[in-house]
Every structure is written in structure tokens, then in C-alpha cells.
Protein backbone atom coordinates (compact mmCIF):
# COMPACT_ATOMS: atom_id res chain seq x y z
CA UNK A 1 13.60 32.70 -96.62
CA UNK A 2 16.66 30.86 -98.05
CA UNK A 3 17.12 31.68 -101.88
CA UNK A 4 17.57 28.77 -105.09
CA UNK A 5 19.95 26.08 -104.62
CA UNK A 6 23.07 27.17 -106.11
CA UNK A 7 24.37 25.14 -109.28
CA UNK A 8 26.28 22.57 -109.33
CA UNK A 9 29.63 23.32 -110.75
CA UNK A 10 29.71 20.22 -112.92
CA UNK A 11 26.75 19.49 -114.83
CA UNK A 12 26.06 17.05 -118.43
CA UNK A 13 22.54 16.82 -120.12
CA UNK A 14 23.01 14.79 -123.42
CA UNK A 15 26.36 14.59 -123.46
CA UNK A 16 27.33 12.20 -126.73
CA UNK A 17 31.07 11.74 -128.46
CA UNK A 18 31.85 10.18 -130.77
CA UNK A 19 35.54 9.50 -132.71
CA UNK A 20 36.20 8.68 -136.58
CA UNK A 21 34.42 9.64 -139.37
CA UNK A 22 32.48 7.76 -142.22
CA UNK A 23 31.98 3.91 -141.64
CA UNK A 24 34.87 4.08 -138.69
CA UNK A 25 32.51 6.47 -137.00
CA UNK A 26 31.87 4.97 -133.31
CA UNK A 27 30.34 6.68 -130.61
CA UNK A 28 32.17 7.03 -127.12
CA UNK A 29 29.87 8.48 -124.96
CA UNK A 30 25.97 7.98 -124.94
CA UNK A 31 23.66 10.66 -123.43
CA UNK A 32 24.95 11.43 -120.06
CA UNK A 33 23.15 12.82 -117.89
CA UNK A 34 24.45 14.14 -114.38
CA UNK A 35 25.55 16.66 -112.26
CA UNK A 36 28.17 16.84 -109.51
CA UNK A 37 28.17 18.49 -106.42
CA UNK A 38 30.85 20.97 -105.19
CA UNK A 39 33.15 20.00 -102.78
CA UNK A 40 33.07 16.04 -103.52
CA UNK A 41 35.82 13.84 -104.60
CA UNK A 42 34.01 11.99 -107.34
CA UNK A 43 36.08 8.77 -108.85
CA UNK A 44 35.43 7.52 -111.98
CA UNK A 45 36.12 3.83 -112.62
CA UNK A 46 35.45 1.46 -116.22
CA UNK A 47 37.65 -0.93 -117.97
CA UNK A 48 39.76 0.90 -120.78
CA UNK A 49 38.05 2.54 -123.59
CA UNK A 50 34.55 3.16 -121.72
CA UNK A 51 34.96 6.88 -121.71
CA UNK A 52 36.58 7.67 -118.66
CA UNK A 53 38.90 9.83 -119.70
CA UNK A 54 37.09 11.23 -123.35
CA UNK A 55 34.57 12.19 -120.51
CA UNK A 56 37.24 14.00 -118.14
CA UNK A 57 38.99 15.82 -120.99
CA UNK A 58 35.00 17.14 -122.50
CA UNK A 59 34.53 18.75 -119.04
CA UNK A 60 37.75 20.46 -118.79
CA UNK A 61 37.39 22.00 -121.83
CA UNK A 62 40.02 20.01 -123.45
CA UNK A 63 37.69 18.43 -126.74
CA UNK A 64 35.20 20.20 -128.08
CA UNK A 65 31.61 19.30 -127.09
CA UNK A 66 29.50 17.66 -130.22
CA UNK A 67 26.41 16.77 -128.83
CA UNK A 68 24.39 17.78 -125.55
CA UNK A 69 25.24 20.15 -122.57
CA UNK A 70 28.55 19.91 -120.54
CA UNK A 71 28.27 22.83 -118.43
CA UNK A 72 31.14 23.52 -115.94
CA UNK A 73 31.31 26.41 -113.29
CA UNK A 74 28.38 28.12 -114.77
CA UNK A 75 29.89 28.00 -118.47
CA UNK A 76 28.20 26.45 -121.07
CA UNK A 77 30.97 23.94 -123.19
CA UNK A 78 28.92 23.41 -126.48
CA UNK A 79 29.94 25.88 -128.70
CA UNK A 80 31.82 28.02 -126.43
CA UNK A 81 35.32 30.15 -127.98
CA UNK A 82 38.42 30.34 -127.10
CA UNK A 83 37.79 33.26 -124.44
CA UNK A 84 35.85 31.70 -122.35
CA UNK A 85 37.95 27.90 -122.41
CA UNK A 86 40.88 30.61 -121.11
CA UNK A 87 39.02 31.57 -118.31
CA UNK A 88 37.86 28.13 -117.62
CA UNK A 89 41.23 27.17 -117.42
CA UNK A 90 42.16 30.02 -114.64
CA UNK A 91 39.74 28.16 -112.51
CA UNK A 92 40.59 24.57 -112.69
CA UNK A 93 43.44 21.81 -112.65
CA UNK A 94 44.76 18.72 -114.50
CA UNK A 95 46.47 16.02 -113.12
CA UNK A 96 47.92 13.79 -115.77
CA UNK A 97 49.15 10.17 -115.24
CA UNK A 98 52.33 11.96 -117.59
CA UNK A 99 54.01 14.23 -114.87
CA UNK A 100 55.07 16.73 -118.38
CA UNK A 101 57.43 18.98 -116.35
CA UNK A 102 60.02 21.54 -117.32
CA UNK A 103 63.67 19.38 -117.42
CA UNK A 104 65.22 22.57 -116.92
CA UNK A 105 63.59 24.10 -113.92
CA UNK A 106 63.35 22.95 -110.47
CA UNK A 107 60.65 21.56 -108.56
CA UNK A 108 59.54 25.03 -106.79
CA UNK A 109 59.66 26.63 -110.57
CA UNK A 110 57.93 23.98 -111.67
CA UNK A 111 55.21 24.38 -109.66
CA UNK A 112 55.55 28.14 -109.94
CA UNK A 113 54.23 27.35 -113.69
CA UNK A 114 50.71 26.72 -112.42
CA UNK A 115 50.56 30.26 -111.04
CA UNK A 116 51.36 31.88 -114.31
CA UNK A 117 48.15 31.65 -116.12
CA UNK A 118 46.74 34.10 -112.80
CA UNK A 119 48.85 37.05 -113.52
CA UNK A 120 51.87 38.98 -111.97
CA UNK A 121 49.70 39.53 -108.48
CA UNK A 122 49.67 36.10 -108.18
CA UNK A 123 53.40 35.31 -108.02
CA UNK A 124 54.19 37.82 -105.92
CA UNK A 125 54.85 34.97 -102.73
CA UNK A 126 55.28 32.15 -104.86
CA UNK A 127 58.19 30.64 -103.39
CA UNK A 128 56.40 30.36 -100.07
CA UNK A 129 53.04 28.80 -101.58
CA UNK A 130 55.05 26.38 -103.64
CA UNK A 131 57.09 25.61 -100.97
CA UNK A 132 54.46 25.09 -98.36
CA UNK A 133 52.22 22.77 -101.00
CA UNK A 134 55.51 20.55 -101.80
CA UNK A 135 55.65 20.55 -98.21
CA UNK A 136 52.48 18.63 -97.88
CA UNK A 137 53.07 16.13 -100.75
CA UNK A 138 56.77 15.32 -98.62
CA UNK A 139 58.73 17.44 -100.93
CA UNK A 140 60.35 19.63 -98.56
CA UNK A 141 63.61 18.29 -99.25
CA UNK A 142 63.26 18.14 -103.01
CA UNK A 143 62.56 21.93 -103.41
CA UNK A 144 65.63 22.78 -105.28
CA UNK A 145 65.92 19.39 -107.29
CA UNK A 146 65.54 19.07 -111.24
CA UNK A 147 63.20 16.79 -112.50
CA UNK A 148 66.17 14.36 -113.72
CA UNK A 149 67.38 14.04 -110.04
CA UNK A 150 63.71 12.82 -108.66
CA UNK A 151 61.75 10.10 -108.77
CA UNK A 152 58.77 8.86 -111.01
CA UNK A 153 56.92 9.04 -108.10
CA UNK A 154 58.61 12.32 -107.11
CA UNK A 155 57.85 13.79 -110.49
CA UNK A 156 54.46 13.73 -110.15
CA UNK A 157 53.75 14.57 -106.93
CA UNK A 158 55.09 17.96 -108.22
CA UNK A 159 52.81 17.76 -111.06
CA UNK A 160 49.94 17.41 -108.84
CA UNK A 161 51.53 20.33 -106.45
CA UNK A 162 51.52 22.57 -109.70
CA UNK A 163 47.71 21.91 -110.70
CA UNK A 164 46.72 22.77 -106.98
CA UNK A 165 49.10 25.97 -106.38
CA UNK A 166 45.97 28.28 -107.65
CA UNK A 167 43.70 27.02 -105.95
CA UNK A 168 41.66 25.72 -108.55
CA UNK A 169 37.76 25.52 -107.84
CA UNK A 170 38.06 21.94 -109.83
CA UNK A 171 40.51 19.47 -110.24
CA UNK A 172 40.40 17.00 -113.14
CA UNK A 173 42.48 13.96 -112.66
CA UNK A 174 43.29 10.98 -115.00
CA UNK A 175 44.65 8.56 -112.88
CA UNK A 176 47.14 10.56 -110.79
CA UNK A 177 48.13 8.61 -108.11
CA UNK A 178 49.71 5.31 -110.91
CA UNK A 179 53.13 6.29 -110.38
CA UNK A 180 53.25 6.85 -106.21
CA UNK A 181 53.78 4.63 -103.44
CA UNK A 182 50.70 3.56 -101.15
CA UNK A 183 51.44 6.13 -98.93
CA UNK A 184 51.68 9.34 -101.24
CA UNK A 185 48.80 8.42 -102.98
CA UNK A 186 46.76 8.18 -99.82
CA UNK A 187 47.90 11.67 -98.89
CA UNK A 188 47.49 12.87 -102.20
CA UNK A 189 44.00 12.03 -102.17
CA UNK A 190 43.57 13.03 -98.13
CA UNK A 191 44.41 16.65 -99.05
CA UNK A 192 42.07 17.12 -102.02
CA UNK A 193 39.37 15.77 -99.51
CA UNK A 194 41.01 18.71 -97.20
CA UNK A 195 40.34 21.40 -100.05
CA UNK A 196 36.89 20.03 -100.53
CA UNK A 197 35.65 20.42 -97.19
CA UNK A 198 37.73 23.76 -96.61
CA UNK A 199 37.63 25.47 -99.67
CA UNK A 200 34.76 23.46 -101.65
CA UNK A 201 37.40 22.61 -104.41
CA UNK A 202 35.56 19.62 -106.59
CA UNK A 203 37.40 16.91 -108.07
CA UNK A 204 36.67 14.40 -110.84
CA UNK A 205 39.22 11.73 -111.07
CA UNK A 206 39.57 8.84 -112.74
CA UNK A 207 41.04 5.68 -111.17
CA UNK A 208 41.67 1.91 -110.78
CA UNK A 209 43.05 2.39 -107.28
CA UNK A 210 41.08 0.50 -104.73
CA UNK A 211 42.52 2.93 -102.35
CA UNK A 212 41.25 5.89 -103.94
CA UNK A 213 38.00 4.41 -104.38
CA UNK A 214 37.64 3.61 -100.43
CA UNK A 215 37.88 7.77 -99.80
CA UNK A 216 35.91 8.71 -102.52
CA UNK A 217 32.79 10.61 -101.77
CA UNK A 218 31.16 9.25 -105.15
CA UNK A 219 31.74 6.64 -107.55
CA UNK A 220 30.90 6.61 -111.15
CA UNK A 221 31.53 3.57 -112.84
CA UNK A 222 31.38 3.60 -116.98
CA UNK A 223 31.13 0.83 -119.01
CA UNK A 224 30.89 1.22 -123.27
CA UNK A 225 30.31 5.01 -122.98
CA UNK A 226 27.57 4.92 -120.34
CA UNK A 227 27.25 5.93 -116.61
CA UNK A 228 26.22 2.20 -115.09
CA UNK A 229 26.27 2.52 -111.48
CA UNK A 230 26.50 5.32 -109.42
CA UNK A 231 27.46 5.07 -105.41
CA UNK A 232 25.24 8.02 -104.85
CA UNK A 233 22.23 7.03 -106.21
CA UNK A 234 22.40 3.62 -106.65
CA UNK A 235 20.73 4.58 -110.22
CA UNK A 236 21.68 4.18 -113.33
CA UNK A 237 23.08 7.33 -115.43
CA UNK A 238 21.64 10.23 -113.33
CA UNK A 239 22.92 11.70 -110.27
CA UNK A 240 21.94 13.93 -107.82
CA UNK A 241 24.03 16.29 -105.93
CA UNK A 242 25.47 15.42 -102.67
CA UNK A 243 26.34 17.82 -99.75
CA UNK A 244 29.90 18.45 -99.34
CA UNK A 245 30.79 17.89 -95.69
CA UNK A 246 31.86 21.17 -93.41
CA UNK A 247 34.86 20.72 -91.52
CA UNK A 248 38.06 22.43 -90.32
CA UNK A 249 41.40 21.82 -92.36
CA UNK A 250 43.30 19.87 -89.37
């Protein structure tokens, strides 16, 4: 007899925001509801300013929840210390449209950063697991370059390679793919599909890229604050889990 359904690792009951105080007071996200099944590659779309991204940075961890339940690989948000947002953070990854890398270290060190946060066993190969994810983001011959010496689009393909050296259970991503060429982004977004089905690594990202949206598993699409449509439901602001596909890393 099988046992309970395990949790989702993404999960919102309630969740408001709001920015401002006083009369300037306005509320940014209204009562979400929804959870988000492991393994997926769920996009987020909505003009700018309807929550997207107030939304992304709640579930990492990155704002403090005000009202309602964000709870994220079994942790509850709302009200949670600084402890357990460190923890969190050992088990997920942000992709930011702003590549923020060291100027003085080189792409491999770079992407050596993200492996930091997991302690000295963790670094012990680094060089070939930062060298083997560059690799697969076309970076082999970029390994030894400073950040001045690449490309935008260069840049943040080792940003990206840095929030996926730890293999992070989630990725949260706020439009990662802006600054790169057709073809990177479509590989960018083919290999978190990869850790999805192999590993059952989850990401959240949010978007405008019609390509992007064409792979995604899920789409979420926000308008004023509030979950409208949902490709997985066809329902408006709750979801329900969907399988992650099985299938071998080719």
C-alpha cells in the first residue's frame, strides 16, 4: 500500500504583499493560492508591476512574508529566522537578469562561489564540476576569462552556471535568459528541463520569452497581483500539482 503523496516543494495559501505605508500603502499580491510540483519548469508571465518578481523573491526567502503561507521545501516562510532562510538558501538558486559577478575572478572561480555556501567537502573537485557545467552552457573556452573580457551574454551564462553548480533542489529565475542569444537561451532552458526530469530540480522563472514559454511545463500568468490563468488547470488562481516526467539525462 503506497504511503501520502509527498509535498510539493513550493506551496502559497494566502499569500498577500503589500509595499508603502500610510495612504501610499498598495497591495502587490492578493491571496495566492497554489502549489507547484517538483521537477516542473514553471514560467511566470504578467506585464510589469503584476507581482512577478515580488512573488519570486517571497518564495526564495528574499522579503519577508506579511500575510498567508509561502511554504518552500517543507519550510514554513511566515515568520521564519535567519537560521532557517540560511539553510533555505543551501538548497536553492537565483538567476538574476543582473549577472553580479566577481570583476576580479575568473569564470571557473566565479562559479566556484556558488559552492561556497556547502562547505569545504564540497569544493574539494570544483574545478572539474565548474568546468564540466560551463561546458554545457558553451563556455569551455571561456574558463580562464575575467568577466571584463566576456560578453553580456557570456556573463550570465556564468551566472546561471554558478546558481546550478550545487545542485540546487530549486531554481528561482527572474528573467534569465534577456541578455543571451536565441540559441543559449534555448539550451539554458533545455538543461534545467534535463535536471528536472533527472534530478527533480524545480524551477520558477519568470519570463517574456516566447521561447521559454513554448518549453515550459506550466504557465502562470499574473496580472495586478493575482494568478489569472494557469496552463495547468485552466483555472483561475489555484493549481494543482503536475507529475514531473521520468526520463534519462541524454
Amino acid at each position: 500500500m503506497s504511503g501520502p503523496a509527498p509535498a510539493p516543494p513550493i506551496r502559497a495559501l494566502g499569500l498577500s504583499h503589500w509595499f508603502g505605508e500610510g495612504e501610499a500603502r498598495k497591495q502587490a499580491l492578493h491571496d495566492l493560492d497554489f502549489e507547484i510540483a517538483r521537477g516542473a519548469l514553471t514560467v511566470l508571465m504578467g506585464a510589469s508591476g503584476s507581482g512577478k518578481t515580488t512573488l519570486l523573491t517571497l518564495l526564495g526567502g528574499l522579503r519577508a512574508v506579511q500575510a498567508g503561507s509561502a511554504r518552500v521545501l517543507g519550510l514554513e516562510l511566515a515568520g521564519v529566522g535567519e537560521p532557517g532562510l540560511r539553510a533555505l538558501r543551501r538548497r536553492v538558486g537565483f538567476i538574476f537578469q543582473a549577472h553580479n559577478l566577481h570583476e576580479s575572478l575568473t569564470a571557473m572561480q566565479n562559479v566556484r562561489m556558488g559552492l561556497e555556501v556547502h562547505g569545504r567537502q564540497a569544493l574539494a573537485n570544483w574545478r572539474e564540476g565548474c568546468a564540466h557545467l560551463l561546458g554545457l552552457l558553451g563556455l569551455s573556452d571561456r574558463l580562464d576569462y575575467l568577466p571584463a573580457n566576456l560578453s553580456g551574454g557570456q556573463k550570465q551564462r556564468v551566472a546561471i552556471a554558478r546558481a546550478l553548480i550545487g545542485n540546487p533542489e530549486i531554481v528561482f529565475a527572474d528573467e534569465p535568459t534577456a541578455a543571451l542569444d536565441r540559441d543559449s537561451a534555448l539550451n539554458v532552458v533545455d538543461l534545467l528541463k534535463r535536471l528536472g526530469r533527472a534530478r527533480g530540480t524545480t524551477t520558477l522563472m519568470v519570463t517574456h520569452d516566447s521561447k521559454i514559454v513554448d518549453r515550459a511545463d506550466r504557465v502562470l500568468v499574473m496580472e495586478d497581483g493575482r494568478i489569472v490563468e494557469d496552463s495547468g488547470t485552466q483555472a483561475l488562481a489555484w493549481s494543482r500539482p503536475i507529475a514531473p516526467r521520468r526520463a534519462d539525462v541524454r
